[in-house]
N, C-alpha and C. Protein backbone atom coordinates (compact mmCIF):
# COMPACT_ATOMS: atom_id res chain seq x y z
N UNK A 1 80.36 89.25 116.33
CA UNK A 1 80.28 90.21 115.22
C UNK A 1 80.64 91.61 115.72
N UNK A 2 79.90 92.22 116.74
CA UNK A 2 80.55 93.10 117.30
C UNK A 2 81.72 93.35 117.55
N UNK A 3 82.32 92.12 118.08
CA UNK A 3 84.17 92.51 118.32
C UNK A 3 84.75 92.69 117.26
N UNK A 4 84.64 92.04 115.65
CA UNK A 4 85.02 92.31 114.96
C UNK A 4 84.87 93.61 113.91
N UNK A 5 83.72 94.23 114.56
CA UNK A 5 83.14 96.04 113.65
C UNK A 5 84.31 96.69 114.98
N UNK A 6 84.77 96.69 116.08
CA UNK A 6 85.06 97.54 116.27
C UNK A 6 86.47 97.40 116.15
N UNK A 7 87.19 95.82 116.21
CA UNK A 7 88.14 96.21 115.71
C UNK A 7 88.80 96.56 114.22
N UNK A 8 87.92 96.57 113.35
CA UNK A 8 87.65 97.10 111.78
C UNK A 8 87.90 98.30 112.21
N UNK A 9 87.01 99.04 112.93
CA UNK A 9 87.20 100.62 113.14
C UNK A 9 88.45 100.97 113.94
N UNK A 10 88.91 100.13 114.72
CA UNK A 10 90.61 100.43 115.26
C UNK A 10 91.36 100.49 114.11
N UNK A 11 91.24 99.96 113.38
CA UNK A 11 92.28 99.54 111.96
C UNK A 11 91.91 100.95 110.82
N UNK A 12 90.69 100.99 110.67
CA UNK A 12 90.54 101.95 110.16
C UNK A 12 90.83 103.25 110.76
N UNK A 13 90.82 103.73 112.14
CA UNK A 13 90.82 104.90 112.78
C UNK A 13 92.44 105.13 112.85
N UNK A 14 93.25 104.24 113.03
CA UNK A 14 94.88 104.05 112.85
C UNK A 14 95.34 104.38 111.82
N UNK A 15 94.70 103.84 110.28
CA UNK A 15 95.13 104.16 109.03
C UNK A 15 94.57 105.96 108.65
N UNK A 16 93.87 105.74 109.18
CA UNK A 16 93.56 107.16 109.11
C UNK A 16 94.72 108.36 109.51
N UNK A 17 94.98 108.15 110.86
CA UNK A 17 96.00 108.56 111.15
C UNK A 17 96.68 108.96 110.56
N UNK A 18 97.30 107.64 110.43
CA UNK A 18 99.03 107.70 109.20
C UNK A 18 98.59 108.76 108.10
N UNK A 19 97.22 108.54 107.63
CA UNK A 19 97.26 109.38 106.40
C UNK A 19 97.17 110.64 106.40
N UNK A 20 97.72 111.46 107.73
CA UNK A 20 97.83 112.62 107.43
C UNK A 20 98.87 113.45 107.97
N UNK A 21 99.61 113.55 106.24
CA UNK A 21 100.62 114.50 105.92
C UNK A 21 100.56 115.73 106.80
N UNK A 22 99.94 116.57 106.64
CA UNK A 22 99.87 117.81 107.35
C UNK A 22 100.34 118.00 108.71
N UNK A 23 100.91 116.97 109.50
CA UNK A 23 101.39 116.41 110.87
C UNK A 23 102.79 116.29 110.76
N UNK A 24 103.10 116.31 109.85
CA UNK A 24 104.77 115.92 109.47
C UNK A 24 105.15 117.52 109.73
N UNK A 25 106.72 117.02 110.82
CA UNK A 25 107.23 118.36 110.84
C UNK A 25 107.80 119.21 109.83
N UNK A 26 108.03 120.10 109.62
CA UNK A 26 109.02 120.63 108.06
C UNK A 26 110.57 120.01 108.86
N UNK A 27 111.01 119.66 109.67
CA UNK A 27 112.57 118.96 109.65
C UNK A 27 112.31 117.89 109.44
N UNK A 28 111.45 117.13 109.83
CA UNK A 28 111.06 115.77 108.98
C UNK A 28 111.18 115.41 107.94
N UNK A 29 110.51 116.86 106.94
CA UNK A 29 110.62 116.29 105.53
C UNK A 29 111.87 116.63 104.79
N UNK A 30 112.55 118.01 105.27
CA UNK A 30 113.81 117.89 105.04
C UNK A 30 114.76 116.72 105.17
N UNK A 31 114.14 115.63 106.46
CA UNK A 31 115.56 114.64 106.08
C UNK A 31 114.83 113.79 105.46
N UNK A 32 113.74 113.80 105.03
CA UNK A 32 113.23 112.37 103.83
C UNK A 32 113.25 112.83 102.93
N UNK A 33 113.83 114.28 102.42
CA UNK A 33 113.64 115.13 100.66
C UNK A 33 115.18 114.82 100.77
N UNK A 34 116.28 114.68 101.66
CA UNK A 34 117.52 114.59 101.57
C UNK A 34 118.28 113.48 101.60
N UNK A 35 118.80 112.97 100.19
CA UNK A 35 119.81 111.97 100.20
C UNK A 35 120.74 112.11 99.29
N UNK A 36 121.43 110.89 100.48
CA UNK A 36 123.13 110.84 100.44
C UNK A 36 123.62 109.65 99.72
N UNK A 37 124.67 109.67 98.64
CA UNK A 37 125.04 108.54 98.18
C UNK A 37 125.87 107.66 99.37
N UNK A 38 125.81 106.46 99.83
CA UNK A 38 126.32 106.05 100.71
C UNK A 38 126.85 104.55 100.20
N UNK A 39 128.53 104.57 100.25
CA UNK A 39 129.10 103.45 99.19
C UNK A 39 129.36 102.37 100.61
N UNK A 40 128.20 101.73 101.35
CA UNK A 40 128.42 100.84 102.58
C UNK A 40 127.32 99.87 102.30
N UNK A 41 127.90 98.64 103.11
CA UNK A 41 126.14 97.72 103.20
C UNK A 41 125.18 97.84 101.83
N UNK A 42 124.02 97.70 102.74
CA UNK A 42 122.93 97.19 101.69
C UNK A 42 122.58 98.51 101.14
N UNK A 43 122.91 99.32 101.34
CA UNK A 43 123.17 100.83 100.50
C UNK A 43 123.82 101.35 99.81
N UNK A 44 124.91 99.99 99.37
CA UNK A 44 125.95 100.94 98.47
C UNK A 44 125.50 100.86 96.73
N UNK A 45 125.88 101.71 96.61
CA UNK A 45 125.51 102.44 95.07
C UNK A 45 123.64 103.02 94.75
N UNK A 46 123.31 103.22 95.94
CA UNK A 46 122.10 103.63 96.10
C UNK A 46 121.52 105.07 96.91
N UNK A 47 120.97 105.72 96.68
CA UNK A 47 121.23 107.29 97.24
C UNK A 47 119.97 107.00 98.06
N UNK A 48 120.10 107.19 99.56
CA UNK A 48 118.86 106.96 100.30
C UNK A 48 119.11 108.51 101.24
N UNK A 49 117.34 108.68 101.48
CA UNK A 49 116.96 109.91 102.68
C UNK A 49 117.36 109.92 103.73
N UNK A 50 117.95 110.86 104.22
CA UNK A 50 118.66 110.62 105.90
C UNK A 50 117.89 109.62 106.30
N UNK A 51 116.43 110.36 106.45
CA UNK A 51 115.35 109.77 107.18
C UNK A 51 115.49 108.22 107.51
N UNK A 52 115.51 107.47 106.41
CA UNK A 52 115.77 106.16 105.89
C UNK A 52 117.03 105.64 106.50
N UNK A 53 118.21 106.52 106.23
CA UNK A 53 119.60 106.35 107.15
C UNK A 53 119.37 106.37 108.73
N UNK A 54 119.02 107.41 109.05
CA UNK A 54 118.78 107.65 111.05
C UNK A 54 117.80 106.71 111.08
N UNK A 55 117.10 105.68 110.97
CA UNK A 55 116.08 104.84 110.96
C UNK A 55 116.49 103.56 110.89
N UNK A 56 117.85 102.97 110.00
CA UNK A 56 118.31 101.89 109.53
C UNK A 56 118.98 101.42 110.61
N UNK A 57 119.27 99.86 110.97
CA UNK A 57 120.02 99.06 112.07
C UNK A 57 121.61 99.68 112.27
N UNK A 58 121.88 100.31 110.70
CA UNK A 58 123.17 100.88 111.38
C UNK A 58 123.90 102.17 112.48
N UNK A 59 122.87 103.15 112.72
CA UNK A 59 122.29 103.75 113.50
C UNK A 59 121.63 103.47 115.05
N UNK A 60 122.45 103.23 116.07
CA UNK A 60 121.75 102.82 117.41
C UNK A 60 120.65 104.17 117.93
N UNK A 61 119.40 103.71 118.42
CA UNK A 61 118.30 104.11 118.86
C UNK A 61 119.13 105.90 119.81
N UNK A 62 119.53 105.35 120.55
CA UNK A 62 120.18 106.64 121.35
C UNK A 62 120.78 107.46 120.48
N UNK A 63 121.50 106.84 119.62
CA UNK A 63 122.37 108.06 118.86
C UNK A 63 120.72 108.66 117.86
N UNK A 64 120.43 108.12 117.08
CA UNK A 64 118.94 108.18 116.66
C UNK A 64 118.46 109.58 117.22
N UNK A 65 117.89 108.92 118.67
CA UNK A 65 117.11 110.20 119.20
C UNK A 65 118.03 111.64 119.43
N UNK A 66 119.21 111.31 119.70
CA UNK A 66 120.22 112.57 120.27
C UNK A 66 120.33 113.35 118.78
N UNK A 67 120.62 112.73 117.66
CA UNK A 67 120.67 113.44 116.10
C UNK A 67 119.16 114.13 116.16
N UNK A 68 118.50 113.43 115.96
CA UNK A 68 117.14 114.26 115.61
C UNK A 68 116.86 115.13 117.00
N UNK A 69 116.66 115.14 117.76
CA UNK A 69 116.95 116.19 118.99
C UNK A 69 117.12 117.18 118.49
N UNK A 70 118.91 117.01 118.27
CA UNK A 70 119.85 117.93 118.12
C UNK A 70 119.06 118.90 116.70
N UNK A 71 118.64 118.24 116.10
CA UNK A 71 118.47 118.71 114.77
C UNK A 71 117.37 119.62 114.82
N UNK A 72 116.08 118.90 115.28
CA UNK A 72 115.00 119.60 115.59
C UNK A 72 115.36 121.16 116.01
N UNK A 73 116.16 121.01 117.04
CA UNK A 73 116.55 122.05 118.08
C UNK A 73 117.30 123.09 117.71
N UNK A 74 117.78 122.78 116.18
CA UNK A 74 118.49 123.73 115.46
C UNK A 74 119.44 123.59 116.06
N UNK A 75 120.45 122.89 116.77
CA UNK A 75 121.72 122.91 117.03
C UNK A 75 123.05 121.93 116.16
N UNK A 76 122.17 121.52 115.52
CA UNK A 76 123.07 120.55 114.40
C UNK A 76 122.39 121.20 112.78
N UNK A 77 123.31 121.66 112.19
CA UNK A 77 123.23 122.12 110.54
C UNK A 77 122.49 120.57 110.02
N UNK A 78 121.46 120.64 108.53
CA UNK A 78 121.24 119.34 108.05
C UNK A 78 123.27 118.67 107.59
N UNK A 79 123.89 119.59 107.09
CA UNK A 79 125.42 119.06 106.61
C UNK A 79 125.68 118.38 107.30
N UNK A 80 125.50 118.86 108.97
CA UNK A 80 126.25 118.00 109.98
C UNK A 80 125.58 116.79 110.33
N UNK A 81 124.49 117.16 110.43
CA UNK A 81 123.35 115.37 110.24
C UNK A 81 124.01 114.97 109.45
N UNK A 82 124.23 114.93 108.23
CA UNK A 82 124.57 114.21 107.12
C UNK A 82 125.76 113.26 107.05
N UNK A 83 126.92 114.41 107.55
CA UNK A 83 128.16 113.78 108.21
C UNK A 83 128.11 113.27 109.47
N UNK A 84 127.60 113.46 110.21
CA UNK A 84 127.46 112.38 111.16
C UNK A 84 127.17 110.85 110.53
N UNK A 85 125.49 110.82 110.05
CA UNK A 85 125.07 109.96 109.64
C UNK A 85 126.16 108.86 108.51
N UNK A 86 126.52 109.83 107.69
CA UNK A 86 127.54 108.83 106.56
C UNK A 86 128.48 108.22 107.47
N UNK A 87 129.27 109.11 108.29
CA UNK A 87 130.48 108.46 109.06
C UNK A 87 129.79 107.12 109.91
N UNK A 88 128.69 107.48 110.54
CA UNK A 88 128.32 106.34 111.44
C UNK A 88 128.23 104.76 110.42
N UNK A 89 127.55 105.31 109.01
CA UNK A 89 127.00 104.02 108.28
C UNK A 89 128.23 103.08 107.59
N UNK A 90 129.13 104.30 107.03
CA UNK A 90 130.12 103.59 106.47
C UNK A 90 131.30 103.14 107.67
């Protein structure tokens, strides 16, 4: 019984977590407030958030981290995320 209260409270102390907004960077939410119509794959005719795009299988992990890097770092405009991202998907 014990093992199972505390891993209740792992589960709960995790969800907790997640639930707080106030942790989200402001470039974060800029690329999940921002979408792109993208006429490719399982996205076409559907307008999805970068966020959702830099996140998706069509996007490799390295390029991933080097975009958001870049972005964070203010050295990439959101436009140029954008165009990056479309060119990579389509």
């Amino acid at each position: 019984i014990t093992g199972k209260s505390s891993n209740q409270d792992t589960v709960t102390a995790a969800g907790e977590e997640g639930d707080n907004p106030p942790k989200e960077e402001p470039w974060e939410t800029t690329l999940k407030t921002t979408v792109v119509d993208i006429e490719a794959g399982e996205f076409r005719g559907q307008k999805v958030s970068l966020w959702d795009l830099l996140h998706s299988h069509y996007i490799p992990e390295e390029n991933r981290k080097e975009l958001l890097e870049l972005y964070e770092a203010g050295e990439l405009t959101l436009e140029q995320v954008k165009t990056v991202v479309s060119t990579i998907v389509t």
